[in-house]
Protein backbone atom coordinates (compact mmCIF):
# COMPACT_ATOMS: atom_id res chain seq x y z
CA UNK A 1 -132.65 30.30 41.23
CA UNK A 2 -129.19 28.95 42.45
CA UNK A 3 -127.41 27.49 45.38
CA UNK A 4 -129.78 26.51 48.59
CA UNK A 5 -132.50 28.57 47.17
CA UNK A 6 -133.64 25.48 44.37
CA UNK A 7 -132.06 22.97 47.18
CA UNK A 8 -134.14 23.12 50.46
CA UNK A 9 -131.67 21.75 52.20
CA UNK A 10 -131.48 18.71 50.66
CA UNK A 11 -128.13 18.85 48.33
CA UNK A 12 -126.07 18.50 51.55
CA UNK A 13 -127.70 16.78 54.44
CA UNK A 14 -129.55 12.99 54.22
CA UNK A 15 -132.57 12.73 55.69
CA UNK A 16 -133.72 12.31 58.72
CA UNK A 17 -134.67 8.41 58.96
CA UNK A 18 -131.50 8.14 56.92
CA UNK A 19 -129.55 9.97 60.08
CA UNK A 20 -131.23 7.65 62.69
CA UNK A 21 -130.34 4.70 61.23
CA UNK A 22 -126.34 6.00 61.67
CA UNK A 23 -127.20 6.76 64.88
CA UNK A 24 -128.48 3.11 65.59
CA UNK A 25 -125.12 2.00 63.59
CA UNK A 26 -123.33 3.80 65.97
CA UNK A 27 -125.02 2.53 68.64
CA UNK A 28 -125.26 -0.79 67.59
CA UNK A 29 -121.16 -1.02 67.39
CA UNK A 30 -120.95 0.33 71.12
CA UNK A 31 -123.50 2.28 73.47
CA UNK A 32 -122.00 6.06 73.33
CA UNK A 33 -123.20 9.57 74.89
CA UNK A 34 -124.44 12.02 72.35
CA UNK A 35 -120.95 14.20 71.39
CA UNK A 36 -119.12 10.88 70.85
CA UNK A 37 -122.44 10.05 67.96
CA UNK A 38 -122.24 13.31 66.21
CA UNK A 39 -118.60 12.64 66.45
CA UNK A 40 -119.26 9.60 64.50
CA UNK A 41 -121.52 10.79 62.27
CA UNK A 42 -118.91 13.53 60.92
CA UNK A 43 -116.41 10.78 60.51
CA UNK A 44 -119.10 8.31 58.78
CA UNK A 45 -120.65 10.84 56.43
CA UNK A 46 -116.96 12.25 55.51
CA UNK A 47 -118.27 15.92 57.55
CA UNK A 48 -120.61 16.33 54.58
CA UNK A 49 -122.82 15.93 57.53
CA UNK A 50 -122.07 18.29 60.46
CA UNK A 51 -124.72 17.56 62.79
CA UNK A 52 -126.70 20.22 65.30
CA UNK A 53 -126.25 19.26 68.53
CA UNK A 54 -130.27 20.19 69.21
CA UNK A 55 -131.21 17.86 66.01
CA UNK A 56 -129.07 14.92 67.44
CA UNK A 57 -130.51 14.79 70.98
CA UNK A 58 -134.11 15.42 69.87
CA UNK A 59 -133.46 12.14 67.63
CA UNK A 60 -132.04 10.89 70.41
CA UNK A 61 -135.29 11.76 73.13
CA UNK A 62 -137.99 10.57 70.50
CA UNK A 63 -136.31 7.37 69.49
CA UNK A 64 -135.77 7.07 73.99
CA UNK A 65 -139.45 7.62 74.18
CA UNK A 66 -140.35 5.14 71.46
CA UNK A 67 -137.87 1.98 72.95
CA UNK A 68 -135.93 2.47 69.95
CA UNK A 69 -133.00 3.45 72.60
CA UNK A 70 -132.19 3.33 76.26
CA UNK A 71 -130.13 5.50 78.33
CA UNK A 72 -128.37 6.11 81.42
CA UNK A 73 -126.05 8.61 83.52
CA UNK A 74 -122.94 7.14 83.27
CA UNK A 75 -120.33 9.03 86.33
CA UNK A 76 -117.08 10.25 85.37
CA UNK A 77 -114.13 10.65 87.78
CA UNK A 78 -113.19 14.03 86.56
CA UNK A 79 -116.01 16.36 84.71
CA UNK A 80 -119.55 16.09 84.06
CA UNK A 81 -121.35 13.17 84.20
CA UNK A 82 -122.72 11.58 80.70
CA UNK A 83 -125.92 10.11 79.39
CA UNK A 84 -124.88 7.15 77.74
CA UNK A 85 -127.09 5.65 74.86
CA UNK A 86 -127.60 2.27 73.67
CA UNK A 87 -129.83 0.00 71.28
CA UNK A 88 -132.79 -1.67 73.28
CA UNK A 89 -133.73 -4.93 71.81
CA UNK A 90 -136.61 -2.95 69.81
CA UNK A 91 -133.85 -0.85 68.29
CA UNK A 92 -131.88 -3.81 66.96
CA UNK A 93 -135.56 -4.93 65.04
CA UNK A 94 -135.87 -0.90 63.91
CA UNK A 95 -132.09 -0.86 62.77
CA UNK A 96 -132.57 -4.52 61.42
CA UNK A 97 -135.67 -3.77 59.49
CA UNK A 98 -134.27 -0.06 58.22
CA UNK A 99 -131.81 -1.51 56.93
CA UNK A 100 -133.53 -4.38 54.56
CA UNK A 101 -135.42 -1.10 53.17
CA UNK A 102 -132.01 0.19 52.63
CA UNK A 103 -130.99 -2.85 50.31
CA UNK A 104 -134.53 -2.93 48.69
CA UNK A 105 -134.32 0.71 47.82
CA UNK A 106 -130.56 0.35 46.56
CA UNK A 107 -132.34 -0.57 43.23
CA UNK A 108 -133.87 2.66 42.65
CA UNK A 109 -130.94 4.69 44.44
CA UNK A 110 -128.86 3.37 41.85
CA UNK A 111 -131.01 4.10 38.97
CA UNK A 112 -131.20 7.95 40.36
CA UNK A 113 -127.59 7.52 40.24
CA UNK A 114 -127.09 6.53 36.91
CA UNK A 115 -129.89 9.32 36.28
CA UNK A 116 -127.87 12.07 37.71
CA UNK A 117 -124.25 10.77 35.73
CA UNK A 118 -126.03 10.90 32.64
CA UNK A 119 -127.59 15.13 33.22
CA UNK A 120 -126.21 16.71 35.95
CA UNK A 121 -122.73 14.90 36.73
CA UNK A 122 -120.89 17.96 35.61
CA UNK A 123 -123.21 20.40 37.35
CA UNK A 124 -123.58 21.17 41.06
CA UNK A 125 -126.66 22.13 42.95
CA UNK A 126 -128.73 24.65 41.58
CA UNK A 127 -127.26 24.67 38.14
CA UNK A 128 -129.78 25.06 35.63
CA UNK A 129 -129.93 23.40 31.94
C-alpha cells in the first residue's frame, strides 16, 4: 500500500486534542470568531493544516458546552454579525494543563523523532522498506 491508503489520515493533519489546544492558543492571545481561528491555524501550522470549517466549529460547540470557551454575537456595522470566542477561566486551566502534557511528552516526541531520522528521513508516507 502507498500514499493515504497506509496513512489514515494521519501523515498530514495533528490530532484532534493537538488542534484544540491551537485553538485555545489562539484564543488565549485575543478572543476571535471562528474564520479568523482557522485563519490562524493555517498560518500557525505553515497550511500543512487546512482546517474544515464543520471540524472547527464542532470543536468550537463541544469545548462551548464543556466551559472550555465562551461566546457571544458580536454586531458589525456593515455585514453579518459574528460569534466571537474566547477562553473562560476553565479554558485557561485546560490550555494550562495541555500544555504541561505537551512539555512532558516532548521527551518521547523527540525520541520518535530521532526514530524517524534514523529509517524513514529519506522516505515519505507510505514508502515501504
Amino acid at each position: 500500500m502507498r500514499g493515504h491508503e497506509v496513512c489514515h489520515g494521519l501523515c498530514h493533519y495533528p490530532g484532534r486534542g493537538l488542534i484544540q489546544l491551537l485553538i485555545l492558543r489562539i484564543l488565549y492571545e485575543k478572543p476571535s470568531h471562528g474564520y479568523q481561528i482557522m485563519e490562524e491555524l493555517e498560518r500557525i501550522t505553515l497550511k500543512e493544516y487546512v482546517p474544515e470549517s464543520g471540524a472547527v466549529y464542532t470543536m468550537l460547540r463541544r469545548m462551548e458546552e464543556k466551559g472550555i470557551v465562551a461566546s457571544e454575537w458580536k454586531k458589525k456595522e456593515s455585514g453579518s454579525d459574528r460569534r466571537v470566542y474566547r477562553l473562560t477561566e476553565t479554558g485557561v486551566k485546560f490550555l494550562r494543563e495541555g500544555l504541561e502534557m505537551v512539555k512532558r511528552r516532548r521527551q518521547l516526541i523527540d525520541s520518535l523523532v530521532q526514530f524517524y531520522d534514523k529509517y524513514f528521513a529519506e522516505k515519505t508516507c507510505g514508502d515501504e522498506k
